[in-house]
Structures are given as structure tokens and as C-alpha cells.
N, C-alpha and C. Protein backbone atom coordinates (compact mmCIF):
# COMPACT_ATOMS: atom_id res chain seq x y z
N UNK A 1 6.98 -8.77 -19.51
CA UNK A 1 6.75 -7.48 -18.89
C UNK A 1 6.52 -7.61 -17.39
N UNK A 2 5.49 -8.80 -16.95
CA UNK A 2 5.57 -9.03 -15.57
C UNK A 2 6.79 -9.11 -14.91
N UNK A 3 8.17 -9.64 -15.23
CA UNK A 3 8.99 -9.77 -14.59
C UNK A 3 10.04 -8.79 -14.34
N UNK A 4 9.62 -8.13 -15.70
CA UNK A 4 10.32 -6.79 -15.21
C UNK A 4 9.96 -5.79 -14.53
N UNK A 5 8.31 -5.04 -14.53
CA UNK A 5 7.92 -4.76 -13.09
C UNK A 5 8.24 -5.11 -12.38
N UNK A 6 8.37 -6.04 -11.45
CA UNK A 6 8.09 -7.23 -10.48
C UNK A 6 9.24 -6.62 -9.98
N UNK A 7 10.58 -6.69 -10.83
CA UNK A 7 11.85 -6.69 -10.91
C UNK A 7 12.06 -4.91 -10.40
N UNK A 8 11.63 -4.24 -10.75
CA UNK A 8 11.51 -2.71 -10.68
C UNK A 8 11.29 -2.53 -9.46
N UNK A 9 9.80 -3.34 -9.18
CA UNK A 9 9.15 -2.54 -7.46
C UNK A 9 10.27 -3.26 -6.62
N UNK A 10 10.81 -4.81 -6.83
CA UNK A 10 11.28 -5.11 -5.64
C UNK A 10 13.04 -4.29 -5.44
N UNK A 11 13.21 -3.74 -6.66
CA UNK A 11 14.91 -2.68 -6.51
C UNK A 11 14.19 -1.17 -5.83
N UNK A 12 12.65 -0.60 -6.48
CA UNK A 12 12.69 0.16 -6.02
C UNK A 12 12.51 0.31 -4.69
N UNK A 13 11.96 -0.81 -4.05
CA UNK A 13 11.20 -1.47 -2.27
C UNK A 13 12.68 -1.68 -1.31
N UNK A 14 13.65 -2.23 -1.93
CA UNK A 14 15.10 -2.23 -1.49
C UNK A 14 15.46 -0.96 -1.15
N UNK A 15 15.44 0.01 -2.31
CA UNK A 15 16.42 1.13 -2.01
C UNK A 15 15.73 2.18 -1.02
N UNK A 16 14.13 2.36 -1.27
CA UNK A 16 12.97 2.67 -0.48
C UNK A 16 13.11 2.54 1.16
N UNK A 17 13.60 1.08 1.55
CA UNK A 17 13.43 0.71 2.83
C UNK A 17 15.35 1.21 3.22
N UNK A 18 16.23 1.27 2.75
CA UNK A 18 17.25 1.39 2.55
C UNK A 18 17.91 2.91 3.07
N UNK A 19 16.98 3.82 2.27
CA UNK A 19 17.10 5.21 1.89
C UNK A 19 15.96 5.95 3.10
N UNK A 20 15.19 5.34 3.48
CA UNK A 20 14.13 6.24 4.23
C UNK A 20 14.11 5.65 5.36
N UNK A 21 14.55 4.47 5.64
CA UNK A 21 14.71 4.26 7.11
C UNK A 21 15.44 4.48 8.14
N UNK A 22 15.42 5.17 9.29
CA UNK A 22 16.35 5.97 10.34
C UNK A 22 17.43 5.00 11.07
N UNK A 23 16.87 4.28 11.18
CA UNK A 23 17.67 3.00 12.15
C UNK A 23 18.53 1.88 11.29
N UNK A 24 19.10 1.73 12.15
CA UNK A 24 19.96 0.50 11.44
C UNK A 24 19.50 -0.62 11.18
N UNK A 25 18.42 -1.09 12.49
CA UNK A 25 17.69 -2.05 12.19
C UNK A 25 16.57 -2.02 10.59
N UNK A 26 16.29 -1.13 10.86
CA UNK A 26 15.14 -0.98 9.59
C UNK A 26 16.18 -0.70 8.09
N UNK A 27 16.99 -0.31 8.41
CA UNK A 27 17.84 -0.09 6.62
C UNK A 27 18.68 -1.65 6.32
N UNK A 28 18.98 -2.38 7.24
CA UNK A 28 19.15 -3.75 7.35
C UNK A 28 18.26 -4.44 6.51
N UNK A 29 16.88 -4.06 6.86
CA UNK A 29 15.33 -4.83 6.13
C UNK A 29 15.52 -4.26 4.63
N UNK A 30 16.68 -4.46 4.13
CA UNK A 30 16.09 -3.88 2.72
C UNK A 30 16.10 -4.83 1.68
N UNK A 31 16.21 -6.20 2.27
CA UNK A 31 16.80 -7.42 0.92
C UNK A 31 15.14 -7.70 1.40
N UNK A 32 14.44 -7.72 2.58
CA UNK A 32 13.27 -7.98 2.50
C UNK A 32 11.76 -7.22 2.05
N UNK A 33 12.45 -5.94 2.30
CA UNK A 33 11.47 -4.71 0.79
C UNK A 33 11.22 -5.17 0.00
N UNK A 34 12.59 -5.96 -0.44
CA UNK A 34 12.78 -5.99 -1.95
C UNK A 34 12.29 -7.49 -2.29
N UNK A 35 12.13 -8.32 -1.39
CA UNK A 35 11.59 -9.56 -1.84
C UNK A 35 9.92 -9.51 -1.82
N UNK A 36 9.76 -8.71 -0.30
CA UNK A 36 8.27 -8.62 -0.34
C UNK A 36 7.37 -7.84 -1.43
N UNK A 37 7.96 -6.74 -2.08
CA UNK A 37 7.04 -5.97 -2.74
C UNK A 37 7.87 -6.74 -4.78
N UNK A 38 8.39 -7.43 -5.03
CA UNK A 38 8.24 -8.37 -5.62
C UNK A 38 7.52 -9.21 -5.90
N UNK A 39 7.45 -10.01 -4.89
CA UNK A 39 6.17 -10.78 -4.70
C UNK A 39 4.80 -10.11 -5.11
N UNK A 40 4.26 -9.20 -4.10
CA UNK A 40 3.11 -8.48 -4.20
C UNK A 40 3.22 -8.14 -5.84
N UNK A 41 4.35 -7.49 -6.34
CA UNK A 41 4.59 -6.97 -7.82
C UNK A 41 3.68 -8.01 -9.38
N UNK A 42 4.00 -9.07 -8.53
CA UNK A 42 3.91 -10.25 -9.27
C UNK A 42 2.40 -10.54 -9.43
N UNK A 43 1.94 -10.72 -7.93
CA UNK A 43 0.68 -11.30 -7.89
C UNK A 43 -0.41 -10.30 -8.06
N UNK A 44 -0.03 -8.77 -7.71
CA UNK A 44 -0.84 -7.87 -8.10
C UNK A 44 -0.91 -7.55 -9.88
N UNK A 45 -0.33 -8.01 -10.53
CA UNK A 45 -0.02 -7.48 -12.22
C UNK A 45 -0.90 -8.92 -12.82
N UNK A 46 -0.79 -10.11 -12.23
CA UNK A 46 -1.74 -10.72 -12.70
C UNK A 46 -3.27 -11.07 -12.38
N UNK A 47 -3.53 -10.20 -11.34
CA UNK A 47 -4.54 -10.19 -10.79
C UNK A 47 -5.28 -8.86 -11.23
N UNK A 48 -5.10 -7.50 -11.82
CA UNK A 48 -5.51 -6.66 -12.22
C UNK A 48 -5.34 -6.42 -13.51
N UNK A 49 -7.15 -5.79 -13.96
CA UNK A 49 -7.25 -5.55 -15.18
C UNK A 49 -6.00 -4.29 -15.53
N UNK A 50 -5.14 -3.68 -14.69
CA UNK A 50 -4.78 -2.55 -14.96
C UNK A 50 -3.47 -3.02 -14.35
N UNK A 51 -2.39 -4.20 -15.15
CA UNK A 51 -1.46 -4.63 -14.75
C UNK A 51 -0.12 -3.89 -13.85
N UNK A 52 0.20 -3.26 -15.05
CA UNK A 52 1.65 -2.09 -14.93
C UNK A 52 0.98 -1.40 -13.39
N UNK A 53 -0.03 -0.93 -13.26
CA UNK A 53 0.05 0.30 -12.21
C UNK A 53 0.08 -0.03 -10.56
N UNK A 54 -0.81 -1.59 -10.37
CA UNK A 54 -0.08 -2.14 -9.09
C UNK A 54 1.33 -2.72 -8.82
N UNK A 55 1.63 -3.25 -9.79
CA UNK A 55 2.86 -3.79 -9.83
C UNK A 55 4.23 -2.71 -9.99
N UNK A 56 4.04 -1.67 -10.40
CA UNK A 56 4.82 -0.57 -10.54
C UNK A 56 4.48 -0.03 -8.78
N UNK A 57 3.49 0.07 -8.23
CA UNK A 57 2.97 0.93 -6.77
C UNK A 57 3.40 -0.18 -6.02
N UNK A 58 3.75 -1.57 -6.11
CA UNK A 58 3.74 -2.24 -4.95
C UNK A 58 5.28 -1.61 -4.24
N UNK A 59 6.65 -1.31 -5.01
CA UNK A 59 7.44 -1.02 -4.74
C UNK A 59 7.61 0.06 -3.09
N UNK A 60 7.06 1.03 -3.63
CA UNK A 60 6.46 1.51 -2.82
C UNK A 60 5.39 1.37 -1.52
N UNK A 61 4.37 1.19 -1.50
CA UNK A 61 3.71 0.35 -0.88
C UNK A 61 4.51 -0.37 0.22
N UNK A 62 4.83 -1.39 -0.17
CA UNK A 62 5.68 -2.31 0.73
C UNK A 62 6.59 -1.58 1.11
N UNK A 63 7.58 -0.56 0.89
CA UNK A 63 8.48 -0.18 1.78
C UNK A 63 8.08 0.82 2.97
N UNK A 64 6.71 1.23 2.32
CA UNK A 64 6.27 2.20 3.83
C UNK A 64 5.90 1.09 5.07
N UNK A 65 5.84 0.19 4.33
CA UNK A 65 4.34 -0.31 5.32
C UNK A 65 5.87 -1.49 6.00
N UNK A 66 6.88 -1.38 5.85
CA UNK A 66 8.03 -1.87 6.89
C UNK A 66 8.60 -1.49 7.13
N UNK A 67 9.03 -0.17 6.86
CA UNK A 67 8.93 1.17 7.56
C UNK A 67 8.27 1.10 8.94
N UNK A 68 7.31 1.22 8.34
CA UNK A 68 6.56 1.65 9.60
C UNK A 68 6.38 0.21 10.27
N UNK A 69 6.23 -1.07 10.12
CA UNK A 69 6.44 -1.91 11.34
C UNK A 69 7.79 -1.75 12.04
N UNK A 70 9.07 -1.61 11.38
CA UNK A 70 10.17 -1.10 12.05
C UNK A 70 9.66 -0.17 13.26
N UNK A 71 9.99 0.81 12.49
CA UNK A 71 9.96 2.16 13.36
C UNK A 71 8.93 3.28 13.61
N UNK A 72 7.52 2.69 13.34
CA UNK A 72 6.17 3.37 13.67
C UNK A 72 6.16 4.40 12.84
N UNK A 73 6.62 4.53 11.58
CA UNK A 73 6.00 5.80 10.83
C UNK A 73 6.41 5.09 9.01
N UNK A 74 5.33 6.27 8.50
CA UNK A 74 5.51 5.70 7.15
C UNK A 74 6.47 7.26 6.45
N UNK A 75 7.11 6.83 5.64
CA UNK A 75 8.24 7.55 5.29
C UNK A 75 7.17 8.33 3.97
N UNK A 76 7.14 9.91 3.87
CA UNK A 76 6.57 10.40 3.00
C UNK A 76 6.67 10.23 1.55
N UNK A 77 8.00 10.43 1.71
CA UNK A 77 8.22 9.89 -0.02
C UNK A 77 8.30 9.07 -0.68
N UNK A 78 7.97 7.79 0.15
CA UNK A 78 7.90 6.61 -0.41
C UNK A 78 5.70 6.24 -0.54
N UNK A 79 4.84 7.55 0.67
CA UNK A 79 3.67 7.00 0.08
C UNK A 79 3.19 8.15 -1.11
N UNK A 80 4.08 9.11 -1.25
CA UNK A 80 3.59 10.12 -2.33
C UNK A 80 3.67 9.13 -3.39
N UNK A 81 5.29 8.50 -3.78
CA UNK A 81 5.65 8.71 -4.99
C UNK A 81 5.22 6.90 -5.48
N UNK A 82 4.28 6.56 -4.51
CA UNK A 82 3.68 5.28 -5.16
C UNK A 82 2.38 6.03 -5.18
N UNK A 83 1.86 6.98 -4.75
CA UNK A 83 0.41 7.50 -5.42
C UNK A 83 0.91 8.39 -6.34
N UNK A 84 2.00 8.76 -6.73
CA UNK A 84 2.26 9.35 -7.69
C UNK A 84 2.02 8.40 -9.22
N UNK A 85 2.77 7.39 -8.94
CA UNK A 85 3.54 6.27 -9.85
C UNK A 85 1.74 5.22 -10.57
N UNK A 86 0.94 5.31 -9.41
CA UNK A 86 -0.22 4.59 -9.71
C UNK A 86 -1.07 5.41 -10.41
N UNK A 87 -0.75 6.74 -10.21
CA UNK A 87 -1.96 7.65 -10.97
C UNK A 87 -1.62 7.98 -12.23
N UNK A 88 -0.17 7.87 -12.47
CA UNK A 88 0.40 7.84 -13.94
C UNK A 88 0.06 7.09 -14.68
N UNK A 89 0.18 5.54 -14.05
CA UNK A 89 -0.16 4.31 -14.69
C UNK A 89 -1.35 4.07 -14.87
N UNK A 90 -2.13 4.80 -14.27
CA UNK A 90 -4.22 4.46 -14.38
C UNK A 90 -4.46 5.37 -15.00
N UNK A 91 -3.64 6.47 -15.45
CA UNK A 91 -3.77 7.58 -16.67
C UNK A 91 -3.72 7.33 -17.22
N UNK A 92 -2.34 6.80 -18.20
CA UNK A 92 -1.83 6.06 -19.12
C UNK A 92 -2.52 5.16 -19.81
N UNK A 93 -2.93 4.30 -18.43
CA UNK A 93 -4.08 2.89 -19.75
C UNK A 93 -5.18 3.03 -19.86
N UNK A 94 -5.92 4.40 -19.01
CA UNK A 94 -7.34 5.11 -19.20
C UNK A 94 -7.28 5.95 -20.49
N UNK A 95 -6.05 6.47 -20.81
CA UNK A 95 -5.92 7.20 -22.01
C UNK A 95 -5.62 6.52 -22.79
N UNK A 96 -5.23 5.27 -23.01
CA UNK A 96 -4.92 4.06 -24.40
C UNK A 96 -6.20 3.63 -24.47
N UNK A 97 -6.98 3.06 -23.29
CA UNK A 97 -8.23 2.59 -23.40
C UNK A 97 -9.71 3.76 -23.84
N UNK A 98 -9.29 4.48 -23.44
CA UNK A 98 -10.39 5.58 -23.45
C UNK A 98 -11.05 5.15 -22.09
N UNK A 99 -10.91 4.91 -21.31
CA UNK A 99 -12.17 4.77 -20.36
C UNK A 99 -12.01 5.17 -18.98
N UNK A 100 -11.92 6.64 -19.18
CA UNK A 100 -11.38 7.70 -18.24
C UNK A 100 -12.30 7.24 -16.86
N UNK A 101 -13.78 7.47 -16.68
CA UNK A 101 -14.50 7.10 -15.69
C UNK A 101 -14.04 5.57 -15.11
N UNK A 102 -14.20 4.72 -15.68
CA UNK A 102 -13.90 3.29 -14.65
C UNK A 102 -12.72 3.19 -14.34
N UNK A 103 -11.28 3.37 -14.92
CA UNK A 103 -10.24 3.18 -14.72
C UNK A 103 -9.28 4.70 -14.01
N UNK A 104 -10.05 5.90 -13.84
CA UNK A 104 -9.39 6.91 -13.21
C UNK A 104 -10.25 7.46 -12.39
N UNK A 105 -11.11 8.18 -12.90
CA UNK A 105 -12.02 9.02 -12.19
C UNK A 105 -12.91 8.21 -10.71
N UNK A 106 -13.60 6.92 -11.11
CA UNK A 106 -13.81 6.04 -9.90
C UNK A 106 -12.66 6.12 -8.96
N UNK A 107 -11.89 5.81 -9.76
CA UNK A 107 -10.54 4.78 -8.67
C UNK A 107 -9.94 5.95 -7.78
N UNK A 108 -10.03 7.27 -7.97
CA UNK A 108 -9.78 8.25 -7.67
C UNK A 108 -10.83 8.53 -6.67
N UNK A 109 -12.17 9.17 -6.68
CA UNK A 109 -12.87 8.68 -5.95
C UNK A 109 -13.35 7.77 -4.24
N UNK A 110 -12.91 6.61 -5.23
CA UNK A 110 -13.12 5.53 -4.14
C UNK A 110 -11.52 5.70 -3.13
N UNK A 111 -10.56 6.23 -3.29
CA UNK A 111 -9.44 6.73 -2.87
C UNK A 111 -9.81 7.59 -1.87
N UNK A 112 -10.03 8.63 -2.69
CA UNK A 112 -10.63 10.12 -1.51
C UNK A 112 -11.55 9.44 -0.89
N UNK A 113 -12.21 8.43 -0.83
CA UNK A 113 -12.96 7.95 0.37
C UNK A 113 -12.20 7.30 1.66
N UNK A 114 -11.70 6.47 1.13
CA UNK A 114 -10.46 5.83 2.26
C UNK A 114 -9.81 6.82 2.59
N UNK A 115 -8.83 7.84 2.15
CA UNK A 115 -8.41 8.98 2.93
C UNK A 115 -8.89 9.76 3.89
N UNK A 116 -10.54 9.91 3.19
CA UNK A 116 -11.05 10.44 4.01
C UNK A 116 -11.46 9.59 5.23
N UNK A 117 -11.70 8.69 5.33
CA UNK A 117 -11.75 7.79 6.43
C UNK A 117 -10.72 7.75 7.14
N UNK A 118 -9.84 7.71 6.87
CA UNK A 118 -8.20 7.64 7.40
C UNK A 118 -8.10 9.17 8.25
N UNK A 119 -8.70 10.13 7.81
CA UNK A 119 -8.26 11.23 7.83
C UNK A 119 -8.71 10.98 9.44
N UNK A 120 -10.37 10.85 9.34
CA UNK A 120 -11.26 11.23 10.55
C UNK A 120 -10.23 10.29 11.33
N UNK A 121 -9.68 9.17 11.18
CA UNK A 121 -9.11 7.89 12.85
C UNK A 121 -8.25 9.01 12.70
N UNK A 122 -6.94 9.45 11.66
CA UNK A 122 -6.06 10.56 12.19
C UNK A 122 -6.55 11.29 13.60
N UNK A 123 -7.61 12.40 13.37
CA UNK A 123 -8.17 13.21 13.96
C UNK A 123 -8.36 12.57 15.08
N UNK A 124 -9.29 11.56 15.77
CA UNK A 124 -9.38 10.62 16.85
C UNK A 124 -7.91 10.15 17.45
N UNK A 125 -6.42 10.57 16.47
CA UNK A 125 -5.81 9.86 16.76
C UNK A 125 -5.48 8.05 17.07
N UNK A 126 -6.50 7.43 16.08
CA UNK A 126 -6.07 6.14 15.72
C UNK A 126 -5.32 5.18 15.11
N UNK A 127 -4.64 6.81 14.18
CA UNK A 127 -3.47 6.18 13.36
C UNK A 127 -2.53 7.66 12.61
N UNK A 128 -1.77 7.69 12.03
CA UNK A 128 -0.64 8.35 11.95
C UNK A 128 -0.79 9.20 11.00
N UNK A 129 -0.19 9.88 10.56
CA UNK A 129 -0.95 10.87 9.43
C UNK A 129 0.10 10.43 8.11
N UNK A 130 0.89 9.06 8.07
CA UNK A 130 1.70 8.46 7.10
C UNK A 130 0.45 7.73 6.71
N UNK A 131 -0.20 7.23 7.71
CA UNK A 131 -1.28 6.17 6.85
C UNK A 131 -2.56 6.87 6.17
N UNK A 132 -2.67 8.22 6.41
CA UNK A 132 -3.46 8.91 5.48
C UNK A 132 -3.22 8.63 4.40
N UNK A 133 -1.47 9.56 4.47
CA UNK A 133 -0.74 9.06 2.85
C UNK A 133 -0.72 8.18 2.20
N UNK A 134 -0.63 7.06 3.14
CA UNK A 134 -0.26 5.62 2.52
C UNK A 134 -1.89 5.26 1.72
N UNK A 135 -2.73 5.49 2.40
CA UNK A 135 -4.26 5.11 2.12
C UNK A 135 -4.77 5.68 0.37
N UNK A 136 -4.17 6.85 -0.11
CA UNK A 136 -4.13 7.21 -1.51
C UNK A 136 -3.05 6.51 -2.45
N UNK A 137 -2.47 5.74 -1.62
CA UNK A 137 -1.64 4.80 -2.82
C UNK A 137 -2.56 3.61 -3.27
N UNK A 138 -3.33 3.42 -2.30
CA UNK A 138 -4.10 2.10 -2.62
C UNK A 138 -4.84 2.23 -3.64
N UNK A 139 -4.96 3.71 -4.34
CA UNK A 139 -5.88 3.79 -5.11
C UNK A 139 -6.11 2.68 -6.79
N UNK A 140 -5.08 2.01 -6.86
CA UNK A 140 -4.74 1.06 -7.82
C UNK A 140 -5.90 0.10 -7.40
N UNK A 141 -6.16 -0.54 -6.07
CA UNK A 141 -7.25 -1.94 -5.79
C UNK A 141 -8.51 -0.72 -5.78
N UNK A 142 -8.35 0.36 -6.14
CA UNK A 142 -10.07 0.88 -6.25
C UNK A 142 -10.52 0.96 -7.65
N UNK A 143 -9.58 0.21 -8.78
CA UNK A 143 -10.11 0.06 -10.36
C UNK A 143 -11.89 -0.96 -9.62
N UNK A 144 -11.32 -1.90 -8.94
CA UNK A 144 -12.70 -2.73 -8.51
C UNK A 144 -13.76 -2.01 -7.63
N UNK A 145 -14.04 -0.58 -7.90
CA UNK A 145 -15.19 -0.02 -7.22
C UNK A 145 -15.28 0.00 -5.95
N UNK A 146 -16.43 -0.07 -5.67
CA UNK A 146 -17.19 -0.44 -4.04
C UNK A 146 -16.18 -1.56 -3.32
N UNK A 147 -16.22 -2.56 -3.98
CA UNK A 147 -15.59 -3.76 -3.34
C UNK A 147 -14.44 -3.71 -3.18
N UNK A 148 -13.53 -2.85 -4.18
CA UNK A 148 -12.11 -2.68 -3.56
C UNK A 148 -11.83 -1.97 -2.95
N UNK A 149 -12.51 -0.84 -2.39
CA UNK A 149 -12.43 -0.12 -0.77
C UNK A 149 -12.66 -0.75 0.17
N UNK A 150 -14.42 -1.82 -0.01
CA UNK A 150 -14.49 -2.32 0.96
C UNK A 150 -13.03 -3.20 1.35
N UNK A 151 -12.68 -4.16 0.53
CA UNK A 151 -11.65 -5.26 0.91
C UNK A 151 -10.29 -4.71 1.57
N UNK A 152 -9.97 -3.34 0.90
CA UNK A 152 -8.79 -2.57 1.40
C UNK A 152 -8.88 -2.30 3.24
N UNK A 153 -10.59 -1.93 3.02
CA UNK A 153 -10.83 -1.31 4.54
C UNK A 153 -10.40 -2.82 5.56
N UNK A 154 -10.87 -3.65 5.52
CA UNK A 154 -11.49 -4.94 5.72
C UNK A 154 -10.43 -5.42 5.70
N UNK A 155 -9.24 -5.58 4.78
CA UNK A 155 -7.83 -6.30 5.41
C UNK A 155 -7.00 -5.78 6.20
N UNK A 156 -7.13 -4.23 5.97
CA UNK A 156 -6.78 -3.04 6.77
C UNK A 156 -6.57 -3.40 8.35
N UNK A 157 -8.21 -3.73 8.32
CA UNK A 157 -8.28 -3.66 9.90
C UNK A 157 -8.01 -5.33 10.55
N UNK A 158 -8.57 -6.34 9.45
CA UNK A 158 -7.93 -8.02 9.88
C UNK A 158 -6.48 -7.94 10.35
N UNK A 159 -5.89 -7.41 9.62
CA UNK A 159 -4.47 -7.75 10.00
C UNK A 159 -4.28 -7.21 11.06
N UNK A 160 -4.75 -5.72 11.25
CA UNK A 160 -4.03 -4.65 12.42
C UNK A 160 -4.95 -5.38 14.08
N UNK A 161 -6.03 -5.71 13.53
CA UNK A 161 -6.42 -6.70 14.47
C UNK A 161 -6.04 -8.36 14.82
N UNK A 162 -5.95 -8.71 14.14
CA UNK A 162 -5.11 -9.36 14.23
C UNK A 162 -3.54 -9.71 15.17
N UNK A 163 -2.59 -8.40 14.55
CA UNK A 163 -1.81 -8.08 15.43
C UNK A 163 -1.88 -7.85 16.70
N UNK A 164 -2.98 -6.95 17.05
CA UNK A 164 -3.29 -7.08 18.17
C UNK A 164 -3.64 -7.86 19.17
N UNK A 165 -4.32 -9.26 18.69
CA UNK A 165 -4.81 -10.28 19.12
C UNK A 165 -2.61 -11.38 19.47
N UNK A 166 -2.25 -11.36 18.69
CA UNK A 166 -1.39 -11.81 18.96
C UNK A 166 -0.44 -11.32 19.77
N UNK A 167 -0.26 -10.00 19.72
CA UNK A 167 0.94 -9.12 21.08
C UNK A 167 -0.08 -9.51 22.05
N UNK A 168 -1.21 -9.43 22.31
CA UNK A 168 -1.86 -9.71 23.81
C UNK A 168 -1.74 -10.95 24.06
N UNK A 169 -1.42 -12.04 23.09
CA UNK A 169 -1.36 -13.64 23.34
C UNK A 169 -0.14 -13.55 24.39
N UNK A 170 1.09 -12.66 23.67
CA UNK A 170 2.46 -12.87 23.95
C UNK A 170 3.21 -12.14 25.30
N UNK A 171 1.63 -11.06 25.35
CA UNK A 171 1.88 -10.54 27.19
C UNK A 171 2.27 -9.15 26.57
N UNK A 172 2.27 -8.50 25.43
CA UNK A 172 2.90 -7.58 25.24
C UNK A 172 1.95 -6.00 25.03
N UNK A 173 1.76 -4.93 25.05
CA UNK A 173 0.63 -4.03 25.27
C UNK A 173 1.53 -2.90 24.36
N UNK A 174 1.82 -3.09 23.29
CA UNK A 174 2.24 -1.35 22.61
C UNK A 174 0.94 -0.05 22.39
N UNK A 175 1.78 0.57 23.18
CA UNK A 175 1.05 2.07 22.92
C UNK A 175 0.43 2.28 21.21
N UNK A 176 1.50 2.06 20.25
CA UNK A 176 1.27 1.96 19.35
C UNK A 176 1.34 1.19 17.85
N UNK A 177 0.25 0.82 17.63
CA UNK A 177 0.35 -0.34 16.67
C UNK A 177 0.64 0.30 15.13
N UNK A 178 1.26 -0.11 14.19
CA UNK A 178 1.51 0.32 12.65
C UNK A 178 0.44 0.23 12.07
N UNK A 179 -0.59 1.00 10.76
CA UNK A 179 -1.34 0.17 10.37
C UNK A 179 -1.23 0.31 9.18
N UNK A 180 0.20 0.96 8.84
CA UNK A 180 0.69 1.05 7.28
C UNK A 180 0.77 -0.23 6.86
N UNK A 181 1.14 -1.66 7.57
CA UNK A 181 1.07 -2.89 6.91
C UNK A 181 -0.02 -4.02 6.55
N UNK A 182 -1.36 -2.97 7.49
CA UNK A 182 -2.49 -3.24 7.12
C UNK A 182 -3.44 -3.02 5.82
N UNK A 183 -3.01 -1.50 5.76
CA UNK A 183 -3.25 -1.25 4.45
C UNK A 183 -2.80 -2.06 3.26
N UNK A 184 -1.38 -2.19 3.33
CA UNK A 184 -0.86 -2.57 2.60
C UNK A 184 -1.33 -4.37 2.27
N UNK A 185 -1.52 -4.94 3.29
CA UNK A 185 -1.96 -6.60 2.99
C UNK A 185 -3.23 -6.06 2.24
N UNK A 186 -4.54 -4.94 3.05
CA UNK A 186 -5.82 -4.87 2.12
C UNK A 186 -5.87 -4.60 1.16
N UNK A 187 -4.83 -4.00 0.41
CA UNK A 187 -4.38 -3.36 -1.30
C UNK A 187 -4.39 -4.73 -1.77
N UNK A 188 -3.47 -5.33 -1.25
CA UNK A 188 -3.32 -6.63 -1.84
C UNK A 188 -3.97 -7.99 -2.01
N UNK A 189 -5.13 -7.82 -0.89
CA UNK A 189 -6.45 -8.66 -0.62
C UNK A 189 -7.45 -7.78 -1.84
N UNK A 190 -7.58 -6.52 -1.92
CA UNK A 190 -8.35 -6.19 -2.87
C UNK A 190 -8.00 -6.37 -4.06
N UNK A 191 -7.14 -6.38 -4.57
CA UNK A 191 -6.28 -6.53 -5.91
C UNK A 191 -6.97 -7.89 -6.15
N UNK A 192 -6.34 -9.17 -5.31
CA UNK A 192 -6.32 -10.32 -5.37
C UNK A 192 -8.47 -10.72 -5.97
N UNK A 193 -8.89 -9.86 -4.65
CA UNK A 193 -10.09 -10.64 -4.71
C UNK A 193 -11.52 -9.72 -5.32
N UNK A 194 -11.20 -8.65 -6.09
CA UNK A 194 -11.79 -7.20 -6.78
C UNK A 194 -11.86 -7.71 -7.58
């Protein structure tokens, strides 16, 4: 079953980066959608109690979040329809399991918190109103509570800092930095370590 998820997000992360990206350069990146959110597919399904629903969302996931290092925005329908795709799947095994509160209602929750956090840098203008969107897909690394917001927040900002630390190594000053691929590493730092 892992490999066929795996197999799913990285065709759906292909056609994702393929189909929603404006530029030539960025619809070019689509053999690497499709390898990257594979990967993630993989390591997120064995790392969560709630296999199918990251590994089904990484597809997604990963194609906004190179998207938007491409070309500075995250493509809408690629962060709906992985918070679509994750809330099905944390339905699904909350309703086989019965255990509506830890596996939906939290994770939901701890979601609308990061959004809402996302929302306010929106407002400040610190980040894009794709990474609002993108920020309710993560809701899959919030099965782990407290700690998988925190870690989401927390890789969120390592990486995007990070980046930053390195364009200033290289002499370079962008107006604007992505932080859809931040999110996206902290989904996957929370997954990993939730």
C-alpha cells in the first residue's frame, strides 16, 4: 500500500507542478514534483499513525511549495485539494477507528491555529495569502498535537531562515522570499519527529 501512495502523490506532484505552473521554467520542474513528493510520500506513511492521509497530501504539498520557489506563489488548487484529500483521509480512519477527537477534531484545531498565525504575517504582509492555504494542508502533522504545530511552525521558519542566511552569503537581497517550501519541509519535520 505504501508504494502505491507514494506512487499516487509523486504522479499527482508531476501533473500538479506541470498543470499549475505559469512559466516554462517551473512546468519543466515536474519530473522533480514528482520525485520530491514521493519521497516525502514514503517517509511520511511510515512515520504516521495515520498512514494513507500524509502520503496521499504530500502530492500536493510538494507541488505548491515548488511552485512557489519557482515563481513566488502557491497555486490554489493544488493547496485546497491536499487539505481537501487529508481531511478525507483523517475522516476515514477516525471513522474506522472511532476516535473522532484525536485523529480529526484536534488535528483540525491545531490547523486553524497555524492558519491563523499565517493569517496575522499575511496581514503584516510577511507572506502570501497561498501560504495561508498551504498552512491548512499541514493539518495531517497536527494528528501529533501541540508538538506537531510546534515542529511545523519551527521548520517553517529554519528553512525560510535559513534561506535567507544563504542568499545574503551569495550577495543576493530578494524582495521576496517563498515560504510555501518552508511549510512544507515543517509538515515533514513534524510528521517525521511527532
Amino acid at each position: 500500500m505504501t508504494v502505491v501512495v507514494a506512487v499516487l502523490a509523486a504522479a499527482v506532484a508531476a501533473i500538479g507542478v506541470r498543470t499549475t505552473a505559469h512559466t516554462d521554467g517551473g512546468r519543466r520542474l515536474w519530473w522533480l514534483g514528482g520525485l520530491l513528493a514521493g519521497a516525502a510520500s514514503a517517509l511520511t506513511q511510515a512515520a504516521s499513525p495515520v498512514p494513507a492521509a500524509p502520503g496521499l497530501a504530500a502530492g500536493g504539498i510538494v507541488a505548491a511549495a515548488l511552485v512557489d520557489v519557482v515563481e513566488g506563489r502557491v497555486p490554489t488548487l493544488l493547496a485546497h485539494a491536499a487539505t481537501a484529500v487529508s481531511l478525507v483521509a483523517l475522516g476515514a480512519y477516525a471513522a474506522d477507528r472511532g476516535e473522532w477527537g484525536e485523529l480529526l477534531v484536534g488535528p483540525v484545531l491545531f490547523a486553524a491555529l497555524l492558519v491563523a498565525g499565517c493569517t496575522v504575517l499575511w496581514l503584516a504582509r510577511a507572506v502570501g495569502f497561498g501560504d495561508v492555504r498551504l498552512a491548512a494542508a499541514t493539518v495531517t502533522a497536527m494528528v501529533a498535537g501541540a508538538e506537531g504545530l510546534l515542529l511545523v511552525v519551527w521548520g517553517a521558519f529554519v528553512v525560510t531562515g535559513l534561506a535567507v542566511v544563504v542568499l545574503r552569503l551569495v550577495g543576493r537581497r530578494p524582495k521576496h522570499l517563498p515560504f510555501g517550501p518552508g511549510l512544507a519541509v515543517g509538515w515533514v519535520v513534524a510528521i517525521l519527529l511527532g
